[in-house]
PDB file of N, CA and C in Angstrom:
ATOM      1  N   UNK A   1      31.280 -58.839  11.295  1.00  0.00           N
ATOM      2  CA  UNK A   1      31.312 -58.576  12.711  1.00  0.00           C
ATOM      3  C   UNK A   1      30.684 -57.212  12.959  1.00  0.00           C
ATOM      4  N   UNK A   2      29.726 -57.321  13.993  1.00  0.00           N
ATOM      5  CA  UNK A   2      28.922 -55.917  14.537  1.00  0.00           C
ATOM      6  C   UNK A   2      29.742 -55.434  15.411  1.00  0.00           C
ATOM      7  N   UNK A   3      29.659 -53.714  15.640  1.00  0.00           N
ATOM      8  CA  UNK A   3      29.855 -53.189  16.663  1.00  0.00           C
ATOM      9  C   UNK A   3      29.177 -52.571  17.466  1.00  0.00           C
ATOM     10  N   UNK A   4      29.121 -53.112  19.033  1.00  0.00           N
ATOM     11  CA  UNK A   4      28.375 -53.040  19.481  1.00  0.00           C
ATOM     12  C   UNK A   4      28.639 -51.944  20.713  1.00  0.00           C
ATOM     13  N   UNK A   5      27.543 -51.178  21.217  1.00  0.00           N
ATOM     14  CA  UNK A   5      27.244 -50.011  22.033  1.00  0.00           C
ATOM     15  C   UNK A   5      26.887 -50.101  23.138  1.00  0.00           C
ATOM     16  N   UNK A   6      27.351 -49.513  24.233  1.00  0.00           N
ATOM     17  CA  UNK A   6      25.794 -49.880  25.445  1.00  0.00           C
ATOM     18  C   UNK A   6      25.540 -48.536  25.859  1.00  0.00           C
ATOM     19  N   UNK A   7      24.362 -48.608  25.474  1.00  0.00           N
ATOM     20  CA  UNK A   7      23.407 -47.037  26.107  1.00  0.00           C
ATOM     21  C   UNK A   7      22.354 -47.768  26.885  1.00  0.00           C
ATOM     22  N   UNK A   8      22.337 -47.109  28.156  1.00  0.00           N
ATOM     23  CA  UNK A   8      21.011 -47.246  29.351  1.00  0.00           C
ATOM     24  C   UNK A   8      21.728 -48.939  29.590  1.00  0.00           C
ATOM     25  N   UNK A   9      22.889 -49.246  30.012  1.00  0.00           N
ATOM     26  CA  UNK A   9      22.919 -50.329  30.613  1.00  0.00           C
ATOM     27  C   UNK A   9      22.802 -51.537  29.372  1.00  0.00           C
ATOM     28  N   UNK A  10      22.566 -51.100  27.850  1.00  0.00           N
ATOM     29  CA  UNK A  10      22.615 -52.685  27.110  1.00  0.00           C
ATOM     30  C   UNK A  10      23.296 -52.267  26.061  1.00  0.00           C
ATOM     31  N   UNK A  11      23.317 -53.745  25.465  1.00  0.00           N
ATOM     32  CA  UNK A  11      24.404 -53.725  24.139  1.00  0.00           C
ATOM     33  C   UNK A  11      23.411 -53.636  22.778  1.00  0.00           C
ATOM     34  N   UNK A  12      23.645 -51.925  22.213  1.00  0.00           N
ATOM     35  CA  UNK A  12      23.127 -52.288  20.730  1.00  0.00           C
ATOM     36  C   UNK A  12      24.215 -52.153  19.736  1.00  0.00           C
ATOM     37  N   UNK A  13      23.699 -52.779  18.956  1.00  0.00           N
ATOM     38  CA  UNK A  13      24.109 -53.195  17.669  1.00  0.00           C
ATOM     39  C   UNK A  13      24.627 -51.689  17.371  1.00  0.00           C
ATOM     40  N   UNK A  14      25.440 -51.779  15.671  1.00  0.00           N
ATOM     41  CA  UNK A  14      25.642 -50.040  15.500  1.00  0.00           C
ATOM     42  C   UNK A  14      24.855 -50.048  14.510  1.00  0.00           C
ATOM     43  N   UNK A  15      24.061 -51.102  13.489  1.00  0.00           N
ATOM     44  CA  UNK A  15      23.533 -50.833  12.283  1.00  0.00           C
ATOM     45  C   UNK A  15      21.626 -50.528  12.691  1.00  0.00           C
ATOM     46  N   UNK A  16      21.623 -51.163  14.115  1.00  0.00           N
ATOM     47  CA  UNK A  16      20.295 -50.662  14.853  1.00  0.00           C
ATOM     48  C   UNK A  16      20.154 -48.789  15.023  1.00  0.00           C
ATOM     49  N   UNK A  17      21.059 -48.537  15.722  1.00  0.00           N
ATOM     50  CA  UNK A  17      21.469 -47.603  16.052  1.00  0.00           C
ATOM     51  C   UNK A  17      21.313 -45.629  15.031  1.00  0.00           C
ATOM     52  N   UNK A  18      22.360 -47.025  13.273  1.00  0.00           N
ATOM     53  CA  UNK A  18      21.847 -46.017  12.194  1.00  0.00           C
ATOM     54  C   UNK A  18      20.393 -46.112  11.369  1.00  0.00           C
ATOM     55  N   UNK A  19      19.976 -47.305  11.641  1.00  0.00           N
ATOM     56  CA  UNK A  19      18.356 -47.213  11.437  1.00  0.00           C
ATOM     57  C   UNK A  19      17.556 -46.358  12.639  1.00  0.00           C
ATOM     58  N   UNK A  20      17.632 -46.687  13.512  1.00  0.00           N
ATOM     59  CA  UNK A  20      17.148 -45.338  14.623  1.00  0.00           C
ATOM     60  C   UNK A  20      17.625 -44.041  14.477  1.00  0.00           C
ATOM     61  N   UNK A  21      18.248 -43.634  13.681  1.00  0.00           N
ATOM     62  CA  UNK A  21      18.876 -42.421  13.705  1.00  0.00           C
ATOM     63  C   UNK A  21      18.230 -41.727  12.230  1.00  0.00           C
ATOM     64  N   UNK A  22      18.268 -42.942  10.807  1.00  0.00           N
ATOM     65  CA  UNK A  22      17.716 -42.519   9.539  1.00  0.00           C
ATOM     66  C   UNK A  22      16.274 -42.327   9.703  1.00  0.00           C
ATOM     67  N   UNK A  23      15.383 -43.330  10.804  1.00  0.00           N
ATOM     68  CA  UNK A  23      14.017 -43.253  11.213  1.00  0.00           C
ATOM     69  C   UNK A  23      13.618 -42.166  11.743  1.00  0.00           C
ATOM     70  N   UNK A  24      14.245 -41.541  12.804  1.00  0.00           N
ATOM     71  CA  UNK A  24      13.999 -40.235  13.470  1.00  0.00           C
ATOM     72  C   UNK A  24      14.060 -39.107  12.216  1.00  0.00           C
ATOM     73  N   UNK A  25      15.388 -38.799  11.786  1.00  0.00           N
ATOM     74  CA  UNK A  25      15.394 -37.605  10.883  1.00  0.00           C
ATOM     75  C   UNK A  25      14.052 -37.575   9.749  1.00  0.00           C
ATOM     76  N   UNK A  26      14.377 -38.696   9.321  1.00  0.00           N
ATOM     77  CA  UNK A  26      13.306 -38.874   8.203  1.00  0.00           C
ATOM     78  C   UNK A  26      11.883 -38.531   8.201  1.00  0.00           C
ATOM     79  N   UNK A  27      11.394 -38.768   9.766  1.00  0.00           N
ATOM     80  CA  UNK A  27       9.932 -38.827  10.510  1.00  0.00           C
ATOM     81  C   UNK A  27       9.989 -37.148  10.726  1.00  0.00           C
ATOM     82  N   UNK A  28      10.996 -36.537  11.538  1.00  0.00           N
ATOM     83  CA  UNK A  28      11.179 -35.050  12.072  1.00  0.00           C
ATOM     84  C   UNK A  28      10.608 -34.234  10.407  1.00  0.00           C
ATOM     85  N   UNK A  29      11.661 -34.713   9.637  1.00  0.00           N
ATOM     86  CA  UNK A  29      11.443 -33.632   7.860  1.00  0.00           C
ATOM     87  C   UNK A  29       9.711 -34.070   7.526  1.00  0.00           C
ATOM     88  N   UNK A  30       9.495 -34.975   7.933  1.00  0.00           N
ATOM     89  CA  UNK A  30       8.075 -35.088   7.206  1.00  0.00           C
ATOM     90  C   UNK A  30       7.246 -34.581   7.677  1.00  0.00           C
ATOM     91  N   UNK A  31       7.111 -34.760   8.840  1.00  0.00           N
ATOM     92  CA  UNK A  31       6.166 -34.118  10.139  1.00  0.00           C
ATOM     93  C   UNK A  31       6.319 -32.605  10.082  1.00  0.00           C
ATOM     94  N   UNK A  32       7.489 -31.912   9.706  1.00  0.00           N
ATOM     95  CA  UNK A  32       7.919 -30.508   9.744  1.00  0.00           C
ATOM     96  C   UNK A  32       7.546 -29.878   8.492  1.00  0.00           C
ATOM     97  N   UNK A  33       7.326 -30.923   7.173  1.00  0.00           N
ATOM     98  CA  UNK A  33       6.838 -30.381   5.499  1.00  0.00           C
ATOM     99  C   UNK A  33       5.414 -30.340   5.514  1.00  0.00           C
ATOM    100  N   UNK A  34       4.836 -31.029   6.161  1.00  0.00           N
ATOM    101  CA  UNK A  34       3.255 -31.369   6.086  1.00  0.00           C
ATOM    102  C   UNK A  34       2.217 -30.892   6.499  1.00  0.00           C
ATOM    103  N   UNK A  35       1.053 -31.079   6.628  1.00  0.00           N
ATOM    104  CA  UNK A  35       0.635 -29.773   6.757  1.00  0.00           C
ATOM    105  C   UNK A  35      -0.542 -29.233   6.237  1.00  0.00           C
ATOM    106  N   UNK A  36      -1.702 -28.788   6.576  1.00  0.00           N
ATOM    107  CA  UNK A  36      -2.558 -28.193   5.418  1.00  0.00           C
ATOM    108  C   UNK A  36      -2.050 -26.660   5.172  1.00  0.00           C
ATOM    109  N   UNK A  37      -2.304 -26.382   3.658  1.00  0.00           N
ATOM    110  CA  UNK A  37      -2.002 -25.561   2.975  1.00  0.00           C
ATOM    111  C   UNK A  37      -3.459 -24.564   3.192  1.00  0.00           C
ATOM    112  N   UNK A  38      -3.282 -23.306   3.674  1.00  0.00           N
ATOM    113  CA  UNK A  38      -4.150 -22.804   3.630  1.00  0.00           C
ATOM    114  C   UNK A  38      -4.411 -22.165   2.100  1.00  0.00           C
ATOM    115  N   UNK A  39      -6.098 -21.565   1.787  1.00  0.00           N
ATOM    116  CA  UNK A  39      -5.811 -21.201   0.647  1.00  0.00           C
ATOM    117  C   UNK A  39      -5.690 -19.253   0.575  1.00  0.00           C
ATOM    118  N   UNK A  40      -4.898 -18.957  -0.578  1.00  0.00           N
ATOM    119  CA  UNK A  40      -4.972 -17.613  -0.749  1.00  0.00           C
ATOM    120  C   UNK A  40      -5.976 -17.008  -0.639  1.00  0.00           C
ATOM    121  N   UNK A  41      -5.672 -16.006   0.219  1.00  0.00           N
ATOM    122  CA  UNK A  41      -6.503 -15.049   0.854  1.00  0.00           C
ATOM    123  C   UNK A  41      -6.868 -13.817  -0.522  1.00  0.00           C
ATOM    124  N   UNK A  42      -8.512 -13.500  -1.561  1.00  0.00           N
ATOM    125  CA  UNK A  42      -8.115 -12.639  -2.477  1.00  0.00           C
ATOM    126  C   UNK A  42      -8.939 -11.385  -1.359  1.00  0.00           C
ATOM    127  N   UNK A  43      -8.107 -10.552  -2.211  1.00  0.00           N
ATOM    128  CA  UNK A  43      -8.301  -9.428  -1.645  1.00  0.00           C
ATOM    129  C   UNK A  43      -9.654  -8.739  -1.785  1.00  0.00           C
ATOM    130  N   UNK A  44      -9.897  -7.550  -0.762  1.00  0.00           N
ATOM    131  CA  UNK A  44     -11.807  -7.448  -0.783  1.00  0.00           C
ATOM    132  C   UNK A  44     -11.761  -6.634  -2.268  1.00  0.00           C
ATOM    133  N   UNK A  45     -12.739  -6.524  -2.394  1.00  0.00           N
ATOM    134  CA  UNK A  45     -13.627  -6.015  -3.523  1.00  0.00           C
ATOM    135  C   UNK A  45     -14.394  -4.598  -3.353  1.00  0.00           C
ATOM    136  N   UNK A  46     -13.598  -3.319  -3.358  1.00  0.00           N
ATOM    137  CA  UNK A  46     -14.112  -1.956  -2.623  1.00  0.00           C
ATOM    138  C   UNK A  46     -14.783  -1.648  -3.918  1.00  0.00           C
ATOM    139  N   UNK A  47     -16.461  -2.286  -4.099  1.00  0.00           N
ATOM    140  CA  UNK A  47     -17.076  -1.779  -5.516  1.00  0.00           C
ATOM    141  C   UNK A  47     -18.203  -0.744  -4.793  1.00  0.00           C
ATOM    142  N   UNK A  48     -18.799   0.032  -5.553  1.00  0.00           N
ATOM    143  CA  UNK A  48     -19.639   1.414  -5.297  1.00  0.00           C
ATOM    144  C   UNK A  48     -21.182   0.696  -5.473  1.00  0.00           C
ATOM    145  N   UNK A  49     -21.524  -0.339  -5.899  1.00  0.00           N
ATOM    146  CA  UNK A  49     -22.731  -0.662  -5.881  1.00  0.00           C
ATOM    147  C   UNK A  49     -22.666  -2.539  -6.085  1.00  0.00           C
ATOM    148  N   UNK A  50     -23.868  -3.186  -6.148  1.00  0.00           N
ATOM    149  CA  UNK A  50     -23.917  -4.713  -6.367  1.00  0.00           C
ATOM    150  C   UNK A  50     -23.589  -5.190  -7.387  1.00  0.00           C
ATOM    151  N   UNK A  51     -24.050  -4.665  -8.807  1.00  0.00           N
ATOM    152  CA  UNK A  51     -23.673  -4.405  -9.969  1.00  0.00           C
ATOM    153  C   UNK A  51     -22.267  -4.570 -10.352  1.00  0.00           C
ATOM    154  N   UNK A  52     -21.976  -3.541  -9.854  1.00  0.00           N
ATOM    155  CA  UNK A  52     -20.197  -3.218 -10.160  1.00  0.00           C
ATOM    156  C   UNK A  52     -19.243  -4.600  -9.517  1.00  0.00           C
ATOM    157  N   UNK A  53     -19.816  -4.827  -8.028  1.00  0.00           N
ATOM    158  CA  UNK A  53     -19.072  -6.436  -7.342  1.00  0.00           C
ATOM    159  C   UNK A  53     -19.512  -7.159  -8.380  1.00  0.00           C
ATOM    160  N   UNK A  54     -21.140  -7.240  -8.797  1.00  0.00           N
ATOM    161  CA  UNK A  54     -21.006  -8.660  -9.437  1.00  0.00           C
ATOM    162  C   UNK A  54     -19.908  -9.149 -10.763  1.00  0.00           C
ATOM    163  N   UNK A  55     -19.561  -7.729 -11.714  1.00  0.00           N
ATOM    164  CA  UNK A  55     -19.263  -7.163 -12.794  1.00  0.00           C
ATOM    165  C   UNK A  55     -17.652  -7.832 -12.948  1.00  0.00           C
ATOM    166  N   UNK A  56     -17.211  -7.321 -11.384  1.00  0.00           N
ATOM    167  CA  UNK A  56     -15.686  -7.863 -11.198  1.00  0.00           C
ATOM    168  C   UNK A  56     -15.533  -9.206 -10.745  1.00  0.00           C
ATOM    169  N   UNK A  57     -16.771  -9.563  -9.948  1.00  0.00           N
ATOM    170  CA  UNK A  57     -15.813 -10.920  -9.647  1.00  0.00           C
ATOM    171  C   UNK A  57     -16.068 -12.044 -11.048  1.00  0.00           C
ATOM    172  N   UNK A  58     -17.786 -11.973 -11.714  1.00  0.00           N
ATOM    173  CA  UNK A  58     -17.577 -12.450 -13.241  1.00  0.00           C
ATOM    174  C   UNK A  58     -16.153 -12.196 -14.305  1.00  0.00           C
ATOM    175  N   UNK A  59     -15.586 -10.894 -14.046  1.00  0.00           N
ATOM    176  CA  UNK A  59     -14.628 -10.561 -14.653  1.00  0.00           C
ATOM    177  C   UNK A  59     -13.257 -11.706 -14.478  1.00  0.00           C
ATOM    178  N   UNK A  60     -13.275 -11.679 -12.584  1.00  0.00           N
ATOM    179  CA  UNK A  60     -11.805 -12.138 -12.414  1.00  0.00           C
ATOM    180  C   UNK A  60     -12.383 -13.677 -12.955  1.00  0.00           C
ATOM    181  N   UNK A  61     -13.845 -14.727 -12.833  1.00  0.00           N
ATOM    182  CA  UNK A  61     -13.757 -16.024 -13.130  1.00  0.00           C
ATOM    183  C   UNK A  61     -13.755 -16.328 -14.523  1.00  0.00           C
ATOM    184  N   UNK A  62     -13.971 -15.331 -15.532  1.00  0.00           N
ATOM    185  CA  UNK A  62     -13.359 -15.655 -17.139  1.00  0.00           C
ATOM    186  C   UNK A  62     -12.029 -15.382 -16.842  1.00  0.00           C
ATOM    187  N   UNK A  63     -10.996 -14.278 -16.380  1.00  0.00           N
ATOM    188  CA  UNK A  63     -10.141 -14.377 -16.959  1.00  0.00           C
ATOM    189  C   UNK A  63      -9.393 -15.445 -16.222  1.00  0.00           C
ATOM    190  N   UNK A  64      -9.702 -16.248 -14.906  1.00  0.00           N
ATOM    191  CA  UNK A  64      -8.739 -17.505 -14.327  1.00  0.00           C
ATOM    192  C   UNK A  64      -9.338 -18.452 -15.681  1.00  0.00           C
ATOM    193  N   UNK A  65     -10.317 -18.564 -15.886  1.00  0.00           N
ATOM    194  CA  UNK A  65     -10.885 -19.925 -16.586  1.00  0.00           C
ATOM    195  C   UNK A  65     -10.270 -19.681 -18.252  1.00  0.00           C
ATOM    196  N   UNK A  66      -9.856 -18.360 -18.508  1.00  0.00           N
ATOM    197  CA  UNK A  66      -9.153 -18.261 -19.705  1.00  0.00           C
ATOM    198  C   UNK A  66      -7.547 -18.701 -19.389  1.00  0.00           C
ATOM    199  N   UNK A  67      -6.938 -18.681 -18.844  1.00  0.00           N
ATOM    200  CA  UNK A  67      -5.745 -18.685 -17.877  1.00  0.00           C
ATOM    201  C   UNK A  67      -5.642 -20.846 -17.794  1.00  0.00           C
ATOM    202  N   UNK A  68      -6.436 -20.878 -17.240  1.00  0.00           N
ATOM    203  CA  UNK A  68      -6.630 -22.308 -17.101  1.00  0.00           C
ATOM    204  C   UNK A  68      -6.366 -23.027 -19.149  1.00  0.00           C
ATOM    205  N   UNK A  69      -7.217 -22.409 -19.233  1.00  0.00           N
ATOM    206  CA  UNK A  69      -7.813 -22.963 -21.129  1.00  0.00           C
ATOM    207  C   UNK A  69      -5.795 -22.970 -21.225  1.00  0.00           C
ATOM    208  N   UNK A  70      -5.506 -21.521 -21.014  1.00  0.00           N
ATOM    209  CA  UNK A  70      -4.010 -21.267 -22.077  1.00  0.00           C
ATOM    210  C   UNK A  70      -3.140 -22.233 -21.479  1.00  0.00           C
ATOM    211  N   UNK A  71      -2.997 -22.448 -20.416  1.00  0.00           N
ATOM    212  CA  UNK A  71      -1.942 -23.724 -19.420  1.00  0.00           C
ATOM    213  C   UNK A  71      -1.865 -24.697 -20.475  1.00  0.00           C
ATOM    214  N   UNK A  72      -2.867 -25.223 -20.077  1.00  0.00           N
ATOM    215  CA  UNK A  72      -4.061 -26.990 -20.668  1.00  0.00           C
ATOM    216  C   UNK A  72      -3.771 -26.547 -21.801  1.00  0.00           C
ATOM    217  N   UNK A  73      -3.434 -25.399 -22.443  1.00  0.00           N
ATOM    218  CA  UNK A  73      -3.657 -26.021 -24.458  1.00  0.00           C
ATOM    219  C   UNK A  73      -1.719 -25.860 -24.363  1.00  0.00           C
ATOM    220  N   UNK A  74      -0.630 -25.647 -24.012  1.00  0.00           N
ATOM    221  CA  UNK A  74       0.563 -25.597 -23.999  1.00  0.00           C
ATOM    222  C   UNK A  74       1.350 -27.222 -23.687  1.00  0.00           C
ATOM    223  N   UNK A  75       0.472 -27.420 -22.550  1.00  0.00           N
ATOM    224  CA  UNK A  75       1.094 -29.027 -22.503  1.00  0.00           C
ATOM    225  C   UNK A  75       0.377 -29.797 -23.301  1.00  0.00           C
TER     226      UNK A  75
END
């Protein structure tokens, strides 16, 4: 046996009622997690000549791509 409700003048069900209720929350958390992820912002590069920028940012892409290698060889 159902128990039944009347909102706005009709009779609902109560197991309608907790599906309208698990549907909403469920939809609100997803809609509220999602999202594009912006990406990290790196910080500027105060170098004294072209040389010296190029010097560091070659620097920082060995040591991520060494960084990467050490991850990947652990698992």
């Amino acid at each position: 046996m159902t128990q039944y409700y009347t909102l706005f003048g009709r009779q609902i069900a109560s197991q309608y009622l907790a599906i309208g209720t698990l549907t909403t929350m469920f939809t609100g958390v997803y809609l509220s997690v999602g999202g594009s992820k912006a990406p990290a912002a790196t910080p500027p590069i105060n170098a004294s000549s072209s040389d010296e920028a190029d010097f560091i940012k070659k620097f920082i892409e060995n040591a991520e791509a060494e960084e990467k290698a050490k991850a990947s060889a652990k698992h």
